[in-house]
Protein backbone atom coordinates (compact mmCIF):
# COMPACT_ATOMS: atom_id res chain seq x y z
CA UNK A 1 -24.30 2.05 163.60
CA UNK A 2 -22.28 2.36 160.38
CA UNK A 3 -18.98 0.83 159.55
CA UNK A 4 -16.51 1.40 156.91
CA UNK A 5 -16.51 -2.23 153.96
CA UNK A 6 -12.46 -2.64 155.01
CA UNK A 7 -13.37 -2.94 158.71
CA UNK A 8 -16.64 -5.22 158.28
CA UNK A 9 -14.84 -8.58 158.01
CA UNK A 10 -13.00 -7.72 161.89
CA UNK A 11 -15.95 -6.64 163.12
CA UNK A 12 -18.21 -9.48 161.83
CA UNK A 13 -15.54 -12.00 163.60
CA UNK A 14 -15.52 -10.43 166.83
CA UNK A 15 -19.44 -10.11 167.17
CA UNK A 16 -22.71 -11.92 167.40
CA UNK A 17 -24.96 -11.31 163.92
CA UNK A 18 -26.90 -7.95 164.34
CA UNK A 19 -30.51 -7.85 163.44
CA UNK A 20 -30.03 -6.27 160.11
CA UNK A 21 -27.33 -5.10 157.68
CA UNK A 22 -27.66 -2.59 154.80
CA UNK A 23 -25.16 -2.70 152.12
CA UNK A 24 -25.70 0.06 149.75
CA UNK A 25 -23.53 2.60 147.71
CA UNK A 26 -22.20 3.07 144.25
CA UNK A 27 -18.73 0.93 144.51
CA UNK A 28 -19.70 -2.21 143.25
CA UNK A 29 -16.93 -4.61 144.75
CA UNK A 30 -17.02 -3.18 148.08
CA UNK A 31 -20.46 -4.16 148.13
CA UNK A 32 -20.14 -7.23 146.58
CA UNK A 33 -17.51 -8.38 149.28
CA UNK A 34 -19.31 -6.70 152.13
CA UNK A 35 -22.74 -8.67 151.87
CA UNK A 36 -20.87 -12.02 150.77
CA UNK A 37 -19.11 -11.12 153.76
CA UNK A 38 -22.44 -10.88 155.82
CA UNK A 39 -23.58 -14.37 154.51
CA UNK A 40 -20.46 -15.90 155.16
CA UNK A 41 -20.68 -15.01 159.10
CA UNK A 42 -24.61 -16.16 158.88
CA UNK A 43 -23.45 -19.38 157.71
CA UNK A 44 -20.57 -19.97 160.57
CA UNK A 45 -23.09 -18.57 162.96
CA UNK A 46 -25.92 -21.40 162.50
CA UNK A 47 -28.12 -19.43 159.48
CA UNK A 48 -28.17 -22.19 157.88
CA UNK A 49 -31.81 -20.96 155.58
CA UNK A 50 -31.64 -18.28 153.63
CA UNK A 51 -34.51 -16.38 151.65
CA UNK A 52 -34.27 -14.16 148.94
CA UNK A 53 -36.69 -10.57 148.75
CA UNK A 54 -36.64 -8.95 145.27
CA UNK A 55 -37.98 -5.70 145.62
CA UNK A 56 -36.38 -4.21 142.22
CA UNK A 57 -39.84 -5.23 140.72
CA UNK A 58 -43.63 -5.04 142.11
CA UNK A 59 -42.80 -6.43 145.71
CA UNK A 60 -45.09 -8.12 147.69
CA UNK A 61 -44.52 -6.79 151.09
CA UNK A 62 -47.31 -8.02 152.87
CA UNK A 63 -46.02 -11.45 151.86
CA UNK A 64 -42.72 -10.54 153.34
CA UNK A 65 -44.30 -9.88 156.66
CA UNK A 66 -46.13 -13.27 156.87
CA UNK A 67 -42.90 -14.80 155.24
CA UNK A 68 -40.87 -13.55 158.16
CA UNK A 69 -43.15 -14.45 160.76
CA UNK A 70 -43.63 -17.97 160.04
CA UNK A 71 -41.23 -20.16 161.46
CA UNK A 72 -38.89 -22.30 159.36
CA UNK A 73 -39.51 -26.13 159.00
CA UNK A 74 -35.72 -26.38 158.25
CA UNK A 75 -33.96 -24.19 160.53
CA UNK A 76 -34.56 -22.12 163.78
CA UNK A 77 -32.40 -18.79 162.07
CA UNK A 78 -32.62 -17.93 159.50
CA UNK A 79 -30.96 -15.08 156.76
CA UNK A 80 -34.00 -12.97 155.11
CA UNK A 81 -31.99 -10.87 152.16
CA UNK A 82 -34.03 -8.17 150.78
CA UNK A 83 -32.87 -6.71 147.40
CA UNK A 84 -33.60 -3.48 146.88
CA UNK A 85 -31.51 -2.48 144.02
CA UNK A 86 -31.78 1.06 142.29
CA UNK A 87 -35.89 0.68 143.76
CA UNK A 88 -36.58 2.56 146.69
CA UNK A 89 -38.91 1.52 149.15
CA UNK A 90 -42.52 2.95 148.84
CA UNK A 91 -44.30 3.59 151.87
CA UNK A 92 -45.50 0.14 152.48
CA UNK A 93 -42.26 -1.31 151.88
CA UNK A 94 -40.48 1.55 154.30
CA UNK A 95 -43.07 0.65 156.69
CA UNK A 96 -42.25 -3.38 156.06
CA UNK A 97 -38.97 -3.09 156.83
CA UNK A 98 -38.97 -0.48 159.64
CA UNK A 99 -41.16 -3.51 161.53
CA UNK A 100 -39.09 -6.30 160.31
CA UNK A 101 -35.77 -4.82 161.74
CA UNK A 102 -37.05 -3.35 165.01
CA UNK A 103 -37.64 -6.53 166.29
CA UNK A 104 -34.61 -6.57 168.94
CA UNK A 105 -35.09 -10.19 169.71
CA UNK A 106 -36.06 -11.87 166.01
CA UNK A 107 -34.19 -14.91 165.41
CA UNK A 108 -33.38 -14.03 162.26
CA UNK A 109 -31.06 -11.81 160.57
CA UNK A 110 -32.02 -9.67 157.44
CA UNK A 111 -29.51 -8.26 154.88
CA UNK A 112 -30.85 -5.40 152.89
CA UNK A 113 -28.86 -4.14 149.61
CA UNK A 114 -28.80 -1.27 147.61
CA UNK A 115 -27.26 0.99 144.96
CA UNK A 116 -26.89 4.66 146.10
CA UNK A 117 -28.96 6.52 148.77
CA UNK A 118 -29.21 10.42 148.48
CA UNK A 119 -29.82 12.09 151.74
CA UNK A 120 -33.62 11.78 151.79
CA UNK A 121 -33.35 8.33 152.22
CA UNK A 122 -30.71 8.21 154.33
CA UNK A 123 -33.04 10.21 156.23
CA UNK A 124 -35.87 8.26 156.29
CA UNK A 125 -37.26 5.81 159.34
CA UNK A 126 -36.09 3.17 157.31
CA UNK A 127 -32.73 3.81 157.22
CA UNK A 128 -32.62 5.17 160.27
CA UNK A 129 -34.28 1.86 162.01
CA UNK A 130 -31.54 -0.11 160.09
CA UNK A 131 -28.71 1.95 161.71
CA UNK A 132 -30.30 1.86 165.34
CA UNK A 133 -30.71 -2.09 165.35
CA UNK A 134 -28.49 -2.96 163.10
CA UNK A 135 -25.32 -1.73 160.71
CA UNK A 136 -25.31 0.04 157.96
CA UNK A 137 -22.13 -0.51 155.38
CA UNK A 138 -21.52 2.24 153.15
CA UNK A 139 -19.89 1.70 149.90
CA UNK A 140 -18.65 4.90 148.24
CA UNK A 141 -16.04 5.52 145.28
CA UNK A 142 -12.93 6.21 146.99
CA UNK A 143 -10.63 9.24 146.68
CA UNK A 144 -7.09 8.68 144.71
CA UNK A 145 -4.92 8.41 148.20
CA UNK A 146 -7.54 6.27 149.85
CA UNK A 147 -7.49 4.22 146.95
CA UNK A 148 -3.81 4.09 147.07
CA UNK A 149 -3.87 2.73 150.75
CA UNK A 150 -6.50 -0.09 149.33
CA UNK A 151 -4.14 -1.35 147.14
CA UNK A 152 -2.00 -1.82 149.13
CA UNK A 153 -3.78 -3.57 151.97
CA UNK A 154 -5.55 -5.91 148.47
CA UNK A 155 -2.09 -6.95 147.45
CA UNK A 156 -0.79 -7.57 150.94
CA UNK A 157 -3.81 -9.72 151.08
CA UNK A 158 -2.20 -11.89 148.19
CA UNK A 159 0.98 -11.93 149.46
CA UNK A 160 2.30 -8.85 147.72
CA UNK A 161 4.10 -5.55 148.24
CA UNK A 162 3.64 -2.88 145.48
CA UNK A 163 6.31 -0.12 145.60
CA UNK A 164 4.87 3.28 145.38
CA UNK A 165 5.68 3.11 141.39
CA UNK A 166 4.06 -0.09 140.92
CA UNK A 167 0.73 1.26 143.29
CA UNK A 168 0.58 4.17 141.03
CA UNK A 169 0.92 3.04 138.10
CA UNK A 170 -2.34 0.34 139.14
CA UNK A 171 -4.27 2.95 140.51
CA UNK A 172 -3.71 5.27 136.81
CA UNK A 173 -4.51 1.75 135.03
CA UNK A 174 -7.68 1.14 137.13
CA UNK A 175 -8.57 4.69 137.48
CA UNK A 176 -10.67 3.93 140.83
CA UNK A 177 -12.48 0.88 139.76
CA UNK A 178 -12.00 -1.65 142.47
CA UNK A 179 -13.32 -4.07 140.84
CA UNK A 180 -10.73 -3.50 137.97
CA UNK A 181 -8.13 -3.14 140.68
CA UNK A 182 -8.44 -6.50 142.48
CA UNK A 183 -8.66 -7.97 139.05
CA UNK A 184 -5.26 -6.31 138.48
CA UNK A 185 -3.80 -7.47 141.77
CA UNK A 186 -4.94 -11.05 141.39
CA UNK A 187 -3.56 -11.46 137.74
CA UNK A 188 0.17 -10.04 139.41
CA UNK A 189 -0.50 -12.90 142.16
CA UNK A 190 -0.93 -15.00 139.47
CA UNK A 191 1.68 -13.70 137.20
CA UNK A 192 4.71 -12.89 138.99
CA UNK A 193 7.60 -14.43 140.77
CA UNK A 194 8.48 -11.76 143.37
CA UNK A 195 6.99 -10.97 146.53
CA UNK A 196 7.70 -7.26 145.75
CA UNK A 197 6.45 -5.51 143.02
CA UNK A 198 7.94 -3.14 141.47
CA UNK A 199 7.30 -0.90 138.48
CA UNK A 200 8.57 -3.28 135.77
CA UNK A 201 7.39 -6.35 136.95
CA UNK A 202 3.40 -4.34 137.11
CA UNK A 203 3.87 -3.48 133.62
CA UNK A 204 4.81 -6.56 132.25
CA UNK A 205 2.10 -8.38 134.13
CA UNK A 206 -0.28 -5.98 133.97
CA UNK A 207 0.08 -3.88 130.56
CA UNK A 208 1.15 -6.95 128.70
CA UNK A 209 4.47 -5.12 128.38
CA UNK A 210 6.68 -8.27 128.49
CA UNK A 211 8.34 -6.07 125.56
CA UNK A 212 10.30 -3.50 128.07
CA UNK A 213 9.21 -1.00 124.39
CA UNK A 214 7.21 1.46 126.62
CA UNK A 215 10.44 2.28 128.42
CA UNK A 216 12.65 2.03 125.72
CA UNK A 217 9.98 4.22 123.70
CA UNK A 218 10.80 7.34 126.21
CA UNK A 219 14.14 6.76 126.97
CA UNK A 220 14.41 7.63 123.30
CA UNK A 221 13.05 10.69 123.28
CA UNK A 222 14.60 11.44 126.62
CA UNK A 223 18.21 10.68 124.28
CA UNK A 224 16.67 13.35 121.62
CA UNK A 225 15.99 9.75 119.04
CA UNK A 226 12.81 11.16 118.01
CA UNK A 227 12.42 8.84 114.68
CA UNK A 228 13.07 5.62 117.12
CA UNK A 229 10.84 6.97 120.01
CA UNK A 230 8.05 7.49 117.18
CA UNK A 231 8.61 4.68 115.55
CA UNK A 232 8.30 2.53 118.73
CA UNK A 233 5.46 4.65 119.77
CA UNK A 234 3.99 3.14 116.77
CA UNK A 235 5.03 -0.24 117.37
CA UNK A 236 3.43 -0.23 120.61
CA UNK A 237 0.03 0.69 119.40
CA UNK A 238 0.15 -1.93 116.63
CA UNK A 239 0.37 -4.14 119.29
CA UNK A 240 -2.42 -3.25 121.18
CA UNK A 241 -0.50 -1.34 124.39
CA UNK A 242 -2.61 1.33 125.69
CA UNK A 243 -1.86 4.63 124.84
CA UNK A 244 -2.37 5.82 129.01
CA UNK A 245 0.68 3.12 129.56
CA UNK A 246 2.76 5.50 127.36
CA UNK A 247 1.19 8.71 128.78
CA UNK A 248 1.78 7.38 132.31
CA UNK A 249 5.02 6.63 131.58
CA UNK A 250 6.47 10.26 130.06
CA UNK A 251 4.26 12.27 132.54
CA UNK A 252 6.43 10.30 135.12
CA UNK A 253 9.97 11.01 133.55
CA UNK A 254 8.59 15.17 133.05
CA UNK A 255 7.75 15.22 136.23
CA UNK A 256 10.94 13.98 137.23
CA UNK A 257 12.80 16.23 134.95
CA UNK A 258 10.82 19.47 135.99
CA UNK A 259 11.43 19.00 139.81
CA UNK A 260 15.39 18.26 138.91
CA UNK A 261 15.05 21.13 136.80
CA UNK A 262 13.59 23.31 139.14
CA UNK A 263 16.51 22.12 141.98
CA UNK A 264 18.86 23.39 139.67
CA UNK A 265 17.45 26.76 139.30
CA UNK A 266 17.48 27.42 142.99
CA UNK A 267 21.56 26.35 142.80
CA UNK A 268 21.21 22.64 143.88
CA UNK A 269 24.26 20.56 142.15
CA UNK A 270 22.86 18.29 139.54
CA UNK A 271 24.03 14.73 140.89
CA UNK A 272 22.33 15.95 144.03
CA UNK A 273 19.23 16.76 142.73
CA UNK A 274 19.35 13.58 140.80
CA UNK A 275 19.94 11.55 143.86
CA UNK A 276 17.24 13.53 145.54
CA UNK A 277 14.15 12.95 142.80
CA UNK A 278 15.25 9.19 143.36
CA UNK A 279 17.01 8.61 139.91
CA UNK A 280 19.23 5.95 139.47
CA UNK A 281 22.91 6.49 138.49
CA UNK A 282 22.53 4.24 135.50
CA UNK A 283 19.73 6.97 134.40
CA UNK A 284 21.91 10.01 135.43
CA UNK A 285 23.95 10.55 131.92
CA UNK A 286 20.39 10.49 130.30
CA UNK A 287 18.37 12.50 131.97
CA UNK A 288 21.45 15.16 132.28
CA UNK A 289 21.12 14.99 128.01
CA UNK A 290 17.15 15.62 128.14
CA UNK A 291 18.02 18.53 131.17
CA UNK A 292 20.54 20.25 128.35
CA UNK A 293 17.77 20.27 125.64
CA UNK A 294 15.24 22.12 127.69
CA UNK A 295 14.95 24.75 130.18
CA UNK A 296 12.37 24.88 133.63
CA UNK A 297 9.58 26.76 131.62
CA UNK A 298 9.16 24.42 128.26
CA UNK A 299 9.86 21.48 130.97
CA UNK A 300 6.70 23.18 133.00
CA UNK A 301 4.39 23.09 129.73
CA UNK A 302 5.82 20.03 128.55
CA UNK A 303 4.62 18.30 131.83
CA UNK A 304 1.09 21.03 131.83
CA UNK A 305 0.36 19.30 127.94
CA UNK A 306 0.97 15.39 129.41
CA UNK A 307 -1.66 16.28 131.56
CA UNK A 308 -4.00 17.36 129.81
CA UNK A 309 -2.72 14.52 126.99
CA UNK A 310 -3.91 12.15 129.96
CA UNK A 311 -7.49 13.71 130.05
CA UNK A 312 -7.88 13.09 126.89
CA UNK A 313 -6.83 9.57 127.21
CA UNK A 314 -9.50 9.36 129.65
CA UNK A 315 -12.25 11.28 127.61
CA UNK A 316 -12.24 14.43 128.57
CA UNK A 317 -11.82 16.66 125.53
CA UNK A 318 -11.64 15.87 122.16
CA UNK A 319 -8.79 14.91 119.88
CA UNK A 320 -6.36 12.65 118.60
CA UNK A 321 -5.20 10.91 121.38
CA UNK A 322 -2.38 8.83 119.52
CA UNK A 323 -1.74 11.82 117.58
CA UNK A 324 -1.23 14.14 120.25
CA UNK A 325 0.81 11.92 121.88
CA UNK A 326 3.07 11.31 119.28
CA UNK A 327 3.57 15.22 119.42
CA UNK A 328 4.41 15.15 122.64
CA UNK A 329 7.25 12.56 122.49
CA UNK A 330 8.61 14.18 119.37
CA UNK A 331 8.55 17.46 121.72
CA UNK A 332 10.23 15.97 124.53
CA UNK A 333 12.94 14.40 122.04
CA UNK A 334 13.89 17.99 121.15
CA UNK A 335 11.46 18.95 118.37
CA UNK A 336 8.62 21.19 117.73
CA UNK A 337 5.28 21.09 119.29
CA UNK A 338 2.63 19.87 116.79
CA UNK A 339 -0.63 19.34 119.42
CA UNK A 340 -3.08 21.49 120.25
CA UNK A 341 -1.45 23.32 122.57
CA UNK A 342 1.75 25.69 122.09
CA UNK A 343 4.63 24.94 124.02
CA UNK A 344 7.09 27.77 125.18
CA UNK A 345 10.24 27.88 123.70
């Protein structure tokens, strides 16, 4: 059978050790976890052995046959890992394991990793002997919303609630590496007081930004400052904050803006719009200043060029990222568009 990586750990605890487990995909903490998870039932089960089967080089499968079929001198179970890595099987080796993992009543249990599997070899006896006897744990990269819902259920495991802010802004910083994700959780464990996160707490702990600059930096140009929002702009790279910490930030506040924006074309009063995008009052005389400077359509490319400002962040395109970002603050402060892109008046 197969089974998800976040639902492994139940299942292991409410069953006896199958006959086999194959751990394989391209998400490298999931699978990390989900065979440490594997060894750690072995172990509370009685495995107390354990052999190690690297097939990434010129395997000897033969020898693996024999190896399994001896009995131990140490232990009656034992926990056979067989390392496949990005090596497929050849058809000695398919063969191998096909036999190995059939065997309904072996005493042993035998954990097979690997790094992705197209369809071929997912199709293959193999594989398909591994799900029949045993279960098979894929480990794929997971979609933005799924990886929201992760990182949540990883930082309730430390004790932590993110807001949805605070989640966001993670999953943006991480941009789908779990492994870079539980590294991020585990440093806010470490880091902060509160058992609720919230925006401003994940920044400072996270993007170093004990220095509240990065919002001070936009509420500048949100106030039409576009010298001071520049000049802390320029501060902030000095000192090493990432430029996607800035970009996250303003694409935020224009989204924000163009939704109120949009409210207010349709007739919806402004404080109720405000209160309806989730702004606070203590934000409401600002944002009502940036509102006055620009109209729905240059709020619609403003937030279209932050966007594509955040590709290039990310590497797609080229350009100036710290330059086109400047641009775009000195833009959303009130002045004229000097990226790539024009903006409409």
């Amino acid at each position: 059978m197969q089974i998800k990586p976040e639902r492994l750990g139940e299942h292991l605890s409410r069953e006896s050790l199958a006959t086999c487990y194959l751990v394989f995909g391209p998400e490298p903490l999931q699978a990390l976890e989900s065979a440490d998870a594997v060894r750690a039932a072995a172990r509370s089960q009685g495995l107390s052995e354990r052999i190690v089967f690297d097939a990434t080089g010129s395997p000897d499968w033969n020898g693996l046959t024999a190896s399994a079929g001896n009995l131990s001198l140490f232990a009656d179970r034992r926990l056979i890992e067989i390392r496949l890595g990005t090596k497929k099987p050849d058809k000695i080796g398919a063969e191998c394991i096909t036999e190995l993992v059939s065997v309904s009543n072996s005493p042993d249990t035998y954990l097979l990793t690997a790094e992705s599997l197209d369809r071929q070899h997912q199709a293959s006896t193999w594989f398909k002997a591994c799900e029949r006897f045993g279960t098979v744990v894929a480990c794929r990269e997971l979609e933005f919303s799924v990886f929201k819902r992760w990182l949540t259920l990883r930082a309730e495991r430390s004790g932590l609630t993110l807001s949805d802010e605070a989640s966001d802004f993670i999953a943006v910083r991480a941009e789908g590496n779990l492994l870079a994700a539980a590294q991020e959780i585990d440093k806010l464990a470490l880091l902060t007081t509160k058992e609720t996160v919230d925006l401003a707490a994940a920044m400072v702990a996270i993007a170093d930004s004990a220095r509240y600059d990065v919002f001070q930096c936009i509420d500048a140009a949100l106030d039409g400052n576009a010298a001071r929002a520049v000049r802390m702009a320029r501060g902030l790279r000095e000192e090493g904050t990432d430029a996607i910490v800035i970009g996250w930030s303003l694409n935020r506040e224009l989204r924000t803006l163009t939704r109120v924006a949009a409210a207010r074309a349709t007739g919806t009063a402004i404080d109720a719009a405000l209160s309806a995008n989730n702004v606070w009052a203590t934000r409401h005389t600002l944002i009502k200043r940036a509102l006055q400077r620009h109209p729905v359509a240059r709020l619609a490319a403003l937030l279209e060029a932050s966007i594509r400002l955040d590709q290039l962040i990310k590497g797609i395109g080229i350009g100036d990222v710290w330059g086109e970002l400047e641009s775009l603050i000195l833009a959303v402060a009130g002045g004229p568009w000097l990226g790539r892109s024009e903006i409409t008046k």
